[in-house]
C-alpha atoms as a PDB file:
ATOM      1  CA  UNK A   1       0.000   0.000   0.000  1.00  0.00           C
ATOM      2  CA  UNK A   2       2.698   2.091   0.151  1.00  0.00           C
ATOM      3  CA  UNK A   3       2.735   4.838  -2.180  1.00  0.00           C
ATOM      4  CA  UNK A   4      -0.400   3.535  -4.029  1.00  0.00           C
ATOM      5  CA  UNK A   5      -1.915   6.512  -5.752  1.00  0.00           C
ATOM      6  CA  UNK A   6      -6.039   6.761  -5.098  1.00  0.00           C
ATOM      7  CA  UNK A   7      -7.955   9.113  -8.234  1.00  0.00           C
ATOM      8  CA  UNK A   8     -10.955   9.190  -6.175  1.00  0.00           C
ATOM      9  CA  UNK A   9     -13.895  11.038  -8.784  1.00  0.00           C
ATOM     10  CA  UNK A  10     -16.603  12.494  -6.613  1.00  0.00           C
ATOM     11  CA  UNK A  11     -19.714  13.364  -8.623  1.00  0.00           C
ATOM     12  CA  UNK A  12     -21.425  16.444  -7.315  1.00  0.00           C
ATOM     13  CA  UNK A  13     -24.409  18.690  -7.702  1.00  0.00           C
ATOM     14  CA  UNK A  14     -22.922  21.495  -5.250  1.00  0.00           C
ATOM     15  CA  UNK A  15     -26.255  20.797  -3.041  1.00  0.00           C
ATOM     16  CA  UNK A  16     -26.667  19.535   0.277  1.00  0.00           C
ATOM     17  CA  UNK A  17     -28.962  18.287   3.062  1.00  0.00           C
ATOM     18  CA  UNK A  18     -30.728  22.001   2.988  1.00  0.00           C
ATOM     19  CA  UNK A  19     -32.405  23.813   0.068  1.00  0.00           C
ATOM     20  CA  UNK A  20     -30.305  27.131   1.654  1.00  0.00           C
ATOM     21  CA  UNK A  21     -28.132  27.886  -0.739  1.00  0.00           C
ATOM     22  CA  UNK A  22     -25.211  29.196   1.764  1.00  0.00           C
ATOM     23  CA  UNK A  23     -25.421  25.982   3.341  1.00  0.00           C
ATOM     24  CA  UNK A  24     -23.029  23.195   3.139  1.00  0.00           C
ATOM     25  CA  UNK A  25     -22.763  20.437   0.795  1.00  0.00           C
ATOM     26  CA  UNK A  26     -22.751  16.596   0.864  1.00  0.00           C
ATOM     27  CA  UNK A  27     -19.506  16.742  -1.310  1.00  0.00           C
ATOM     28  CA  UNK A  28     -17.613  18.372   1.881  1.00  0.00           C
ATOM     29  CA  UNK A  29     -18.502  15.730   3.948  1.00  0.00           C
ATOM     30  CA  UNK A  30     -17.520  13.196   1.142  1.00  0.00           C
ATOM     31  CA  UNK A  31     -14.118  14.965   0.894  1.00  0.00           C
ATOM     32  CA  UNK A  32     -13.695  15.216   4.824  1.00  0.00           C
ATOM     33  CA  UNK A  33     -14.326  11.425   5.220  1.00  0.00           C
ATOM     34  CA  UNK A  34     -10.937  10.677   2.727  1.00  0.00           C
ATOM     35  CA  UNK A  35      -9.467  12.601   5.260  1.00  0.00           C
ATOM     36  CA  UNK A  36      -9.999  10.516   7.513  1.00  0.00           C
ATOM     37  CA  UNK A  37      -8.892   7.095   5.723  1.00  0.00           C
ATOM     38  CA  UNK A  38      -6.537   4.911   7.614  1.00  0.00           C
ATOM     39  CA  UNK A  39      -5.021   3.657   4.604  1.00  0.00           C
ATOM     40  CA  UNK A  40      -3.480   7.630   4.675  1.00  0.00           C
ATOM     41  CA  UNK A  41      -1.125   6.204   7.466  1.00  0.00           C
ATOM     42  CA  UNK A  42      -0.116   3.246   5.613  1.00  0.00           C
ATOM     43  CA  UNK A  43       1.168   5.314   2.732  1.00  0.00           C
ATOM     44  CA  UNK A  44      -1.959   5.894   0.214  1.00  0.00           C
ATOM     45  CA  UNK A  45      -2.114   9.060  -1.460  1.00  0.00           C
ATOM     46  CA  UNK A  46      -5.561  10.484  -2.571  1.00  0.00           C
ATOM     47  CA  UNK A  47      -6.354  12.463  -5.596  1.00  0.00           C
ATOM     48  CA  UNK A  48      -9.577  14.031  -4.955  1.00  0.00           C
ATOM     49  CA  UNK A  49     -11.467  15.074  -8.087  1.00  0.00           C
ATOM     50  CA  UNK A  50     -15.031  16.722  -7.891  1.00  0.00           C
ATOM     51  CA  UNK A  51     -17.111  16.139 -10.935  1.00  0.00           C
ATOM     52  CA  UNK A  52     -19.592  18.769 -11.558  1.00  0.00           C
ATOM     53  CA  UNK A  53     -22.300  19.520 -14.500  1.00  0.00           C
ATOM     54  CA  UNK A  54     -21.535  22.332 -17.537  1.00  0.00           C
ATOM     55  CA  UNK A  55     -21.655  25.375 -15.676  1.00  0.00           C
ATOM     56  CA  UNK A  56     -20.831  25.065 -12.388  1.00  0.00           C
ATOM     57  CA  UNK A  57     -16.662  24.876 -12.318  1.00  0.00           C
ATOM     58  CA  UNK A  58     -16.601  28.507 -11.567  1.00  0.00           C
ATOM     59  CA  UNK A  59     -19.406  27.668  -7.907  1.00  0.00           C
ATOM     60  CA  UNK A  60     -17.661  24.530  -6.857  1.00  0.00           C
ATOM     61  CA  UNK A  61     -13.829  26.600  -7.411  1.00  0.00           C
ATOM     62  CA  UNK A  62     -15.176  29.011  -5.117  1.00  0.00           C
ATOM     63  CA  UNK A  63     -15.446  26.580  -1.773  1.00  0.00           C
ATOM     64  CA  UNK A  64     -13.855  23.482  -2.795  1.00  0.00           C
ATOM     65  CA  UNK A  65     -10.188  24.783  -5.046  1.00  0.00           C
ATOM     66  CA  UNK A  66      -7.833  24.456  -1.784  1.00  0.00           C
ATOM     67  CA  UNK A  67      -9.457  20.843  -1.188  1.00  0.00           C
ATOM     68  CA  UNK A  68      -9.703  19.130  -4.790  1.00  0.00           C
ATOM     69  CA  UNK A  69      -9.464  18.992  -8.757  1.00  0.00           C
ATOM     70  CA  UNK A  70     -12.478  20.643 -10.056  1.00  0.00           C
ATOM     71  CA  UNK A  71     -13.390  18.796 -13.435  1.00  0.00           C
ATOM     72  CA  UNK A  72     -16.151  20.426 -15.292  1.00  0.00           C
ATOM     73  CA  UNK A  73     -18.304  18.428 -18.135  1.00  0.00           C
ATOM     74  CA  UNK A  74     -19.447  19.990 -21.002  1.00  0.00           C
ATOM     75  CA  UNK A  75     -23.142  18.607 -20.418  1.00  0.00           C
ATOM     76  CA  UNK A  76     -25.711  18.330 -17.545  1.00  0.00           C
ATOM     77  CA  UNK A  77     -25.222  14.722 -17.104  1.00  0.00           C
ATOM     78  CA  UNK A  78     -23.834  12.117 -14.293  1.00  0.00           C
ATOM     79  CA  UNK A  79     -22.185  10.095 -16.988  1.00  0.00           C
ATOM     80  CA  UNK A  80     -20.765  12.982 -18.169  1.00  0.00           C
ATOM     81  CA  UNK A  81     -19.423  14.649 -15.224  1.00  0.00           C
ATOM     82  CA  UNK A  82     -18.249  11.139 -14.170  1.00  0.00           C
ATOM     83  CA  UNK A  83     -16.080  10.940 -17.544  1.00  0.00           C
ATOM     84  CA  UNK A  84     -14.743  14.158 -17.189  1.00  0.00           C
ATOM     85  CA  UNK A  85     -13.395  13.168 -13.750  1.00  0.00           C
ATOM     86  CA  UNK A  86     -11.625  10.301 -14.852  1.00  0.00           C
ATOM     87  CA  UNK A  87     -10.363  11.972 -17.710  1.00  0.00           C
ATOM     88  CA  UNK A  88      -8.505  13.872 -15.040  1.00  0.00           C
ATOM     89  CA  UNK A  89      -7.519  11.133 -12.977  1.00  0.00           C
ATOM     90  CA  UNK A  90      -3.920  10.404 -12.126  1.00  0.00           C
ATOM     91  CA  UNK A  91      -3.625   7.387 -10.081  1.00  0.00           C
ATOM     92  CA  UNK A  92      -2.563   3.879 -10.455  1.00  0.00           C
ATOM     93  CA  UNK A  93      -5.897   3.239  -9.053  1.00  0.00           C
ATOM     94  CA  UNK A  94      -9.604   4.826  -9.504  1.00  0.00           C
ATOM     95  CA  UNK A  95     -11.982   4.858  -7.080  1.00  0.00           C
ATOM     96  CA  UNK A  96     -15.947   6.883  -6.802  1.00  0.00           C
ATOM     97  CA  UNK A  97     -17.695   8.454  -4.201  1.00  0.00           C
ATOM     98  CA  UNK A  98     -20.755  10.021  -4.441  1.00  0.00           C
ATOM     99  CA  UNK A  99     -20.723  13.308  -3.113  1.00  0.00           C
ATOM    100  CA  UNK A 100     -24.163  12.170  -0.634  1.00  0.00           C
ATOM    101  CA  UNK A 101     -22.381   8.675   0.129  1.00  0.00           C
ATOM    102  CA  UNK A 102     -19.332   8.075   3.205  1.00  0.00           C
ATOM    103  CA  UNK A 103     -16.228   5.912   3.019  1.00  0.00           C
ATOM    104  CA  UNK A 104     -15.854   4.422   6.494  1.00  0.00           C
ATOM    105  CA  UNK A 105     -12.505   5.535   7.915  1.00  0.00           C
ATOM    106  CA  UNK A 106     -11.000   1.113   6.971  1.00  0.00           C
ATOM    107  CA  UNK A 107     -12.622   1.342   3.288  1.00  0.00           C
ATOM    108  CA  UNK A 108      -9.888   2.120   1.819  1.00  0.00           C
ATOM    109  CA  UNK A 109      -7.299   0.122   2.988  1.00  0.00           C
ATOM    110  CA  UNK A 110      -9.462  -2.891   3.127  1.00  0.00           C
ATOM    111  CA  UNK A 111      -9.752  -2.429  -0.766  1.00  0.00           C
ATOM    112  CA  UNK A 112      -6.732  -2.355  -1.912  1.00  0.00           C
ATOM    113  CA  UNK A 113      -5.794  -4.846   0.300  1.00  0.00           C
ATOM    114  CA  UNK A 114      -7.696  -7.227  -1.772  1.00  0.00           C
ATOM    115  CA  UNK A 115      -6.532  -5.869  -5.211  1.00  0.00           C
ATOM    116  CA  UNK A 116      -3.655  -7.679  -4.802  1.00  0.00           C
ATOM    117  CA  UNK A 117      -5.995 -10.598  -5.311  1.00  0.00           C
ATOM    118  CA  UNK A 118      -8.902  -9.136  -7.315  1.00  0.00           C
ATOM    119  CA  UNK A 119      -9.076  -6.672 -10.526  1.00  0.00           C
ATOM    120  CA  UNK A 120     -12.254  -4.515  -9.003  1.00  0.00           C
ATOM    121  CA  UNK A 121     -13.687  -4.455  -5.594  1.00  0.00           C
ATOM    122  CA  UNK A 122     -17.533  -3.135  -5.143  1.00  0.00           C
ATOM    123  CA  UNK A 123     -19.271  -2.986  -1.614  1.00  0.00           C
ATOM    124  CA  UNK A 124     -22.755  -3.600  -0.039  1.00  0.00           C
ATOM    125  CA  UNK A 125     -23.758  -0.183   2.029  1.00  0.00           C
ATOM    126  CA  UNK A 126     -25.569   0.894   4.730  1.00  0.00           C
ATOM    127  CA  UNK A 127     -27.960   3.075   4.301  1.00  0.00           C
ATOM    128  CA  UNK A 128     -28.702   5.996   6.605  1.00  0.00           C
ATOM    129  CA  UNK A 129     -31.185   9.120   7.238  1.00  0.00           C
ATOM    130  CA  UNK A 130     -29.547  12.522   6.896  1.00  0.00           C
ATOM    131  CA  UNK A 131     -30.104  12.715  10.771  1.00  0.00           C
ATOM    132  CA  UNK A 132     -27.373   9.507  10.957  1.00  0.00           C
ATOM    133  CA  UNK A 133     -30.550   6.819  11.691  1.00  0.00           C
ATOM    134  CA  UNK A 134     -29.990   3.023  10.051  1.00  0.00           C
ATOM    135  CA  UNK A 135     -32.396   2.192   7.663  1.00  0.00           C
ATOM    136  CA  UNK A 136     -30.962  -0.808   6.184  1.00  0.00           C
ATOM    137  CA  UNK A 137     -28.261  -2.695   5.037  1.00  0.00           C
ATOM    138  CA  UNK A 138     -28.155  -2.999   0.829  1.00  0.00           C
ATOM    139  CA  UNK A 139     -26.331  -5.147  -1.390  1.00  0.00           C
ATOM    140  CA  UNK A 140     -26.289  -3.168  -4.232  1.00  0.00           C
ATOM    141  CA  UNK A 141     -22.638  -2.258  -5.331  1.00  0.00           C
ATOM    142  CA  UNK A 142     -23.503   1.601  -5.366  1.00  0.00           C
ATOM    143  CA  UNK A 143     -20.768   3.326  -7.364  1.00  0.00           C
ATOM    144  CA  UNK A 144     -19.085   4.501  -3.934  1.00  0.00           C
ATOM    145  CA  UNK A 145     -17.916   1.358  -3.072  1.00  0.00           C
ATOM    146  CA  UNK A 146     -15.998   0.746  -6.254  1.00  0.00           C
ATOM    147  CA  UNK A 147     -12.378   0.912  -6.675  1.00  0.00           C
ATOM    148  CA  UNK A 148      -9.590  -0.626  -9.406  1.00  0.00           C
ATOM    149  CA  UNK A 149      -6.627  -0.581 -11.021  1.00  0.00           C
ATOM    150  CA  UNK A 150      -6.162   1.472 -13.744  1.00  0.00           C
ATOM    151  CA  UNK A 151      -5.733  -1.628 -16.214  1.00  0.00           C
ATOM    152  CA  UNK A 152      -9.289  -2.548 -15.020  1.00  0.00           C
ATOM    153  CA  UNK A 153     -10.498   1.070 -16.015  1.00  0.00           C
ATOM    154  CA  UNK A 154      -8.528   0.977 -19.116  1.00  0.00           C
ATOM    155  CA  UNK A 155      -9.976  -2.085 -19.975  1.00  0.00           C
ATOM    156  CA  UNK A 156     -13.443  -1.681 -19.442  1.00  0.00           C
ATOM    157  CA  UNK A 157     -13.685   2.632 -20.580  1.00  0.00           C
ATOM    158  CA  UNK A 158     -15.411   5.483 -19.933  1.00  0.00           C
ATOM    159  CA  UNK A 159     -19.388   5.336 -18.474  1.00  0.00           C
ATOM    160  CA  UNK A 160     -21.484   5.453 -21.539  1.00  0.00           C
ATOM    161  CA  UNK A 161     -23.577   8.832 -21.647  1.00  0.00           C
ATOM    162  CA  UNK A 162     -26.792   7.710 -23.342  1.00  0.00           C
ATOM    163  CA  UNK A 163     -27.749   6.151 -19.951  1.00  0.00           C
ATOM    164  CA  UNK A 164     -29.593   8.836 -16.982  1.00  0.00           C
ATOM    165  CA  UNK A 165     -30.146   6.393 -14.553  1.00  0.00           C
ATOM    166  CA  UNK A 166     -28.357   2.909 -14.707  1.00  0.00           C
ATOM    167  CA  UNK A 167     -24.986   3.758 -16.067  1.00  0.00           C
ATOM    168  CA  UNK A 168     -23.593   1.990 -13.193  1.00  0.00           C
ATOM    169  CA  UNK A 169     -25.635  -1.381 -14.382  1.00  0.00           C
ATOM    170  CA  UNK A 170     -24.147  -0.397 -17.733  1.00  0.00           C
ATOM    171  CA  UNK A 171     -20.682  -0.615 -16.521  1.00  0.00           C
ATOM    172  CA  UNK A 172     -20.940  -3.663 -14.187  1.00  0.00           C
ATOM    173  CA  UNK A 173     -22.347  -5.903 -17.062  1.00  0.00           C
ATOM    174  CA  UNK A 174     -19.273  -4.068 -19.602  1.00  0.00           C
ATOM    175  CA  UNK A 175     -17.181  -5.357 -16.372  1.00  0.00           C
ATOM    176  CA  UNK A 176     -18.340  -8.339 -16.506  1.00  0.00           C
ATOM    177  CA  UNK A 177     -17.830  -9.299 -20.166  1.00  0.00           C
ATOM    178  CA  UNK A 178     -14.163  -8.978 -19.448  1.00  0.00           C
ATOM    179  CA  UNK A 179     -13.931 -12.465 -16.991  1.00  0.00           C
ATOM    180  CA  UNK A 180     -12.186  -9.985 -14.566  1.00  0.00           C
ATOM    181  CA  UNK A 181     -12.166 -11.522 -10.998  1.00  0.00           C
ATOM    182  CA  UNK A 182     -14.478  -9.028  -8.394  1.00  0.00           C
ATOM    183  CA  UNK A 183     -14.300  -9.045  -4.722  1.00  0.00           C
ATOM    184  CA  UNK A 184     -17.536  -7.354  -3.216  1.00  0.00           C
ATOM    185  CA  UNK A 185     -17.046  -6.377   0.480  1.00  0.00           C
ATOM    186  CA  UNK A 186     -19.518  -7.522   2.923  1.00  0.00           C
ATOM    187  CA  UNK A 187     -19.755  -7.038   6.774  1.00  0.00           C
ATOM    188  CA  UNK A 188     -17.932  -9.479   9.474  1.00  0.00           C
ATOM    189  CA  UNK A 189     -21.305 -11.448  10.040  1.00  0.00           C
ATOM    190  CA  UNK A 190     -22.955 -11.673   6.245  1.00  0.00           C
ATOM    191  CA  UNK A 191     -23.848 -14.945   5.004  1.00  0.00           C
ATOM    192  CA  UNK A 192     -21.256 -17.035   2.482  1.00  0.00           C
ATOM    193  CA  UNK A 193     -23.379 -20.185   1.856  1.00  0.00           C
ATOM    194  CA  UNK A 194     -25.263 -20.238  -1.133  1.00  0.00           C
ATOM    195  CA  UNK A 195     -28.153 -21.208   1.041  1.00  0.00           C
ATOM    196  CA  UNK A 196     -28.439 -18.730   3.794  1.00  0.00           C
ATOM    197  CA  UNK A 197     -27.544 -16.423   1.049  1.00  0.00           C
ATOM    198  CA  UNK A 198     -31.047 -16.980  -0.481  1.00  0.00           C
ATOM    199  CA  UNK A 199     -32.940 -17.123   2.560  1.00  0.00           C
ATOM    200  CA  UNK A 200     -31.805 -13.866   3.746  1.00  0.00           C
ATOM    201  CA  UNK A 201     -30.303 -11.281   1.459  1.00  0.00           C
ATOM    202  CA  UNK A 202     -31.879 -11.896  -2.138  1.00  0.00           C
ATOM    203  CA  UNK A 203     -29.345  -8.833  -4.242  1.00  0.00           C
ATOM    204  CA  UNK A 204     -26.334 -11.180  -3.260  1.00  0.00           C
ATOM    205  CA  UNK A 205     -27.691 -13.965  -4.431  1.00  0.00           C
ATOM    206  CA  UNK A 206     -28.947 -12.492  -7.511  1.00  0.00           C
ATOM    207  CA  UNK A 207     -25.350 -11.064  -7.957  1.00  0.00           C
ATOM    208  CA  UNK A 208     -23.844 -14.421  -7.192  1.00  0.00           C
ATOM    209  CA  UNK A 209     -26.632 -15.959  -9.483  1.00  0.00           C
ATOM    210  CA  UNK A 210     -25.425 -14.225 -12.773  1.00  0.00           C
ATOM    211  CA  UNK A 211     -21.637 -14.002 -11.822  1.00  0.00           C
ATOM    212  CA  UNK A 212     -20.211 -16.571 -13.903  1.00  0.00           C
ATOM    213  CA  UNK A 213     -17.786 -17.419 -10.871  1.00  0.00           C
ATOM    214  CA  UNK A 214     -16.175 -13.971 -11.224  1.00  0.00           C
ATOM    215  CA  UNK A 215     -17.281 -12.764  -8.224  1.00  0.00           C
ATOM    216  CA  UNK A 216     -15.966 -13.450  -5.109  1.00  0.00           C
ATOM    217  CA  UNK A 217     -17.576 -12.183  -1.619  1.00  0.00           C
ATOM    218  CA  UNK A 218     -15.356 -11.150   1.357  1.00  0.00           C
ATOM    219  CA  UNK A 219     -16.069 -10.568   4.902  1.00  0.00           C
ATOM    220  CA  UNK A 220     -14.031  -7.489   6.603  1.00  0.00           C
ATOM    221  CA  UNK A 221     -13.936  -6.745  10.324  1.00  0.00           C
ATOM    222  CA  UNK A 222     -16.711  -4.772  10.802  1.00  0.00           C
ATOM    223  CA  UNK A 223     -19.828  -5.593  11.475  1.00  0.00           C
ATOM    224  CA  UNK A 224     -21.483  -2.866   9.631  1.00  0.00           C
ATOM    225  CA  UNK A 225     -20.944  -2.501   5.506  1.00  0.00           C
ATOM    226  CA  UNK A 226     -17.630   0.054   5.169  1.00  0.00           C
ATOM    227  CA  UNK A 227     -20.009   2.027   2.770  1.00  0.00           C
ATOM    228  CA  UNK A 228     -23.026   4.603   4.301  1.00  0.00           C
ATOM    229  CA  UNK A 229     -25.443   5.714   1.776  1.00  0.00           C
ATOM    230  CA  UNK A 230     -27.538   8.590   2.466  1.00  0.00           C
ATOM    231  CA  UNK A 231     -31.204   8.333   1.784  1.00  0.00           C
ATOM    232  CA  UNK A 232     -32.718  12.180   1.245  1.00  0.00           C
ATOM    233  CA  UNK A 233     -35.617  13.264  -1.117  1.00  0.00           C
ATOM    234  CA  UNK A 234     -33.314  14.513  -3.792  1.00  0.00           C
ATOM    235  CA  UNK A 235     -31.560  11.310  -4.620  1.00  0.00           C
ATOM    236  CA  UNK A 236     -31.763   9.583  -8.072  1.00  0.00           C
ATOM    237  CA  UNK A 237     -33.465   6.752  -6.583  1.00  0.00           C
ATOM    238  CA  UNK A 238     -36.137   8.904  -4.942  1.00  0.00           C
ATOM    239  CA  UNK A 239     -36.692  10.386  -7.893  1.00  0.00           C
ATOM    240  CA  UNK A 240     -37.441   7.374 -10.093  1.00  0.00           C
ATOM    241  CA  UNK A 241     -39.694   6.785  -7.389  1.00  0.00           C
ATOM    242  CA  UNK A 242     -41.981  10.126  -6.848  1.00  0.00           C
ATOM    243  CA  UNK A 243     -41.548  10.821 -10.597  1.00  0.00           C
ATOM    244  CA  UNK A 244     -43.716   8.659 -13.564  1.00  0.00           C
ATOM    245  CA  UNK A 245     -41.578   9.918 -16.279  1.00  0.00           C
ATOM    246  CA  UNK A 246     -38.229   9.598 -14.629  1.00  0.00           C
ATOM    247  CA  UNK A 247     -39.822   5.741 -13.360  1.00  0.00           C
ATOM    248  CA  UNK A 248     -40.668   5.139 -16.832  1.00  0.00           C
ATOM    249  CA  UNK A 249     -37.316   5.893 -17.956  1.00  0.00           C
ATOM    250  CA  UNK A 250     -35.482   4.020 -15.664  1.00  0.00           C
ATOM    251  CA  UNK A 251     -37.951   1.139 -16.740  1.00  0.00           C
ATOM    252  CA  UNK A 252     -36.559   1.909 -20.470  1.00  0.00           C
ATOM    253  CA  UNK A 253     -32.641   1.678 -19.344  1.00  0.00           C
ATOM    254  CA  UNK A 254     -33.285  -1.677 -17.439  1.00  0.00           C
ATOM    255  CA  UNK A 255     -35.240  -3.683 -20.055  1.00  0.00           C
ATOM    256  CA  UNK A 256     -32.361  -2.360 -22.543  1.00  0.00           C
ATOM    257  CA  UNK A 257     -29.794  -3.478 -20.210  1.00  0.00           C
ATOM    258  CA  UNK A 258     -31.826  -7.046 -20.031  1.00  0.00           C
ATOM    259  CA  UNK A 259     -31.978  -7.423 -23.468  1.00  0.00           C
ATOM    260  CA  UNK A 260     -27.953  -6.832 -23.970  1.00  0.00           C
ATOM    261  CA  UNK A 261     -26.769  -8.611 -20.949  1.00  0.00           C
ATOM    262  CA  UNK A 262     -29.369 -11.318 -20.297  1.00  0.00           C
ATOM    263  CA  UNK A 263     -30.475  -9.855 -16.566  1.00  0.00           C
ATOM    264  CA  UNK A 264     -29.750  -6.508 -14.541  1.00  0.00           C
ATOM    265  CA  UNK A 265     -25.893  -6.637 -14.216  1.00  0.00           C
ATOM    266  CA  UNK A 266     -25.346  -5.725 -10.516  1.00  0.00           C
END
């Protein structure tokens, strides 16, 4: 780990828990919580990169220039604010955070730990209220929780922009075409067996399901995922959700991504 070099892109739309505009933003506590990585100690250096839509550069500069690289897209897109981040990224390894999501202070370290054994590691997450209350624990490998080496990036490319909602899905099944081997991180007391597997958390076993044996799932210390996802009104899940058009898209990019892929690459 020593001296391993971290591009960590951080996707952002400059807005936080409060519709006041002078208040802060999610992406300051996403950029205070690399601070805080214990891999830091161990010799990791972090490249932070915020990702923001076409037209705000000059508003995230403002607050967030002393803290990290400011890439700018030249669209109103996640895809493409994602894409201009990693066009910007340095490091040996790539990593995402969304700007609403936390890296517990081990995260790191644990990943790259096991990419010396794995080509990408992805994460299950627990997700939380904006006041800090646990809602659930979720196996989804949410984009935060993602990290690789370069090759892995280089091999699989950029996210493709024609997708608004499922990108991610996008990428995983892209991922997966390439045989690479996947860990996904799951907490100290999360079910291996195939069979308590099915009984009790039904997105692993789906993953596992349509993994081809490229997946491999790995307990860390804690008992609580090493990824918190915060659950708030604006997020694009909640959207899909209180919106028919945006739901009806999303449908759209999922029955596309079934076609292509076979299933919902997770």
């Amino acid at each position: 780990m020593q001296g391993a070099r971290v591009s960590v892109v951080i996707p952002s739309r400059l807005q936080g828990p409060s519709i006041d505009p002078s208040g802060s933003w999610f992406v300051e506590r996403a950029l205070n919580c690399l601070r805080e990585q214990t891999a830091l100690k161990q010799g990791a250096l972090l490249q932070a990169i915020v990702a923001v839509d076409a037209g705000m550069g000059q508003t995230a500069q403002g607050r967030l220039q002393q803290r990290a690289i400011i890439a700018e897209s030249g669209t109103r897109s996640q895809a493409a604010a994602l894409n201009a981040g990693l066009s910007m990224a340095g490091g040996d390894y790539i990593a995402f955070l969304e700007d609403d999501d936390l890296w517990s202070p081990d995260f790191l370290a644990t990943a790259l730990a096991h990419l010396q054994q794995f080509d990408f590691v992805s994460s299950t997450q627990l997700d939380m209220s904006v006041e800090g209350d646990v809602q659930r624990i979720s196996d989804f490998p949410t984009p935060s929780g993602w990290i690789m080496p370069r090759r892995t990036f280089e091999r699989v490319g950029f996210f493709d922009e024609s997708f608004r909602w499922h990108l991610d899905s996008d990428w995983l099944g892209r991922l997966g075409d390439t045989g690479l081997r996947r860990a996904h991180l799951v907490e100290a007391t999360a079910p291996l067996q195939q069979h308590w597997i099915e009984a009790s958390r039904p997105q692993l076993a789906e993953l596992m399901e349509h993994s081809n044996g490229q997946v491999t799932l790995c307990r860390h210390a804690s008992p609580w995922p090493l990824i918190v996802r915060t659950v708030h009104p604006n997020s694009g899940m909640a959207q899909i959700q209180a919106d028919p058009i945006k739901g009806a898209e999303s449908q759209a990019e999922c029955e596309a991504l079934k076609k292509r892929f076979g299933h919902l690459p997770w």
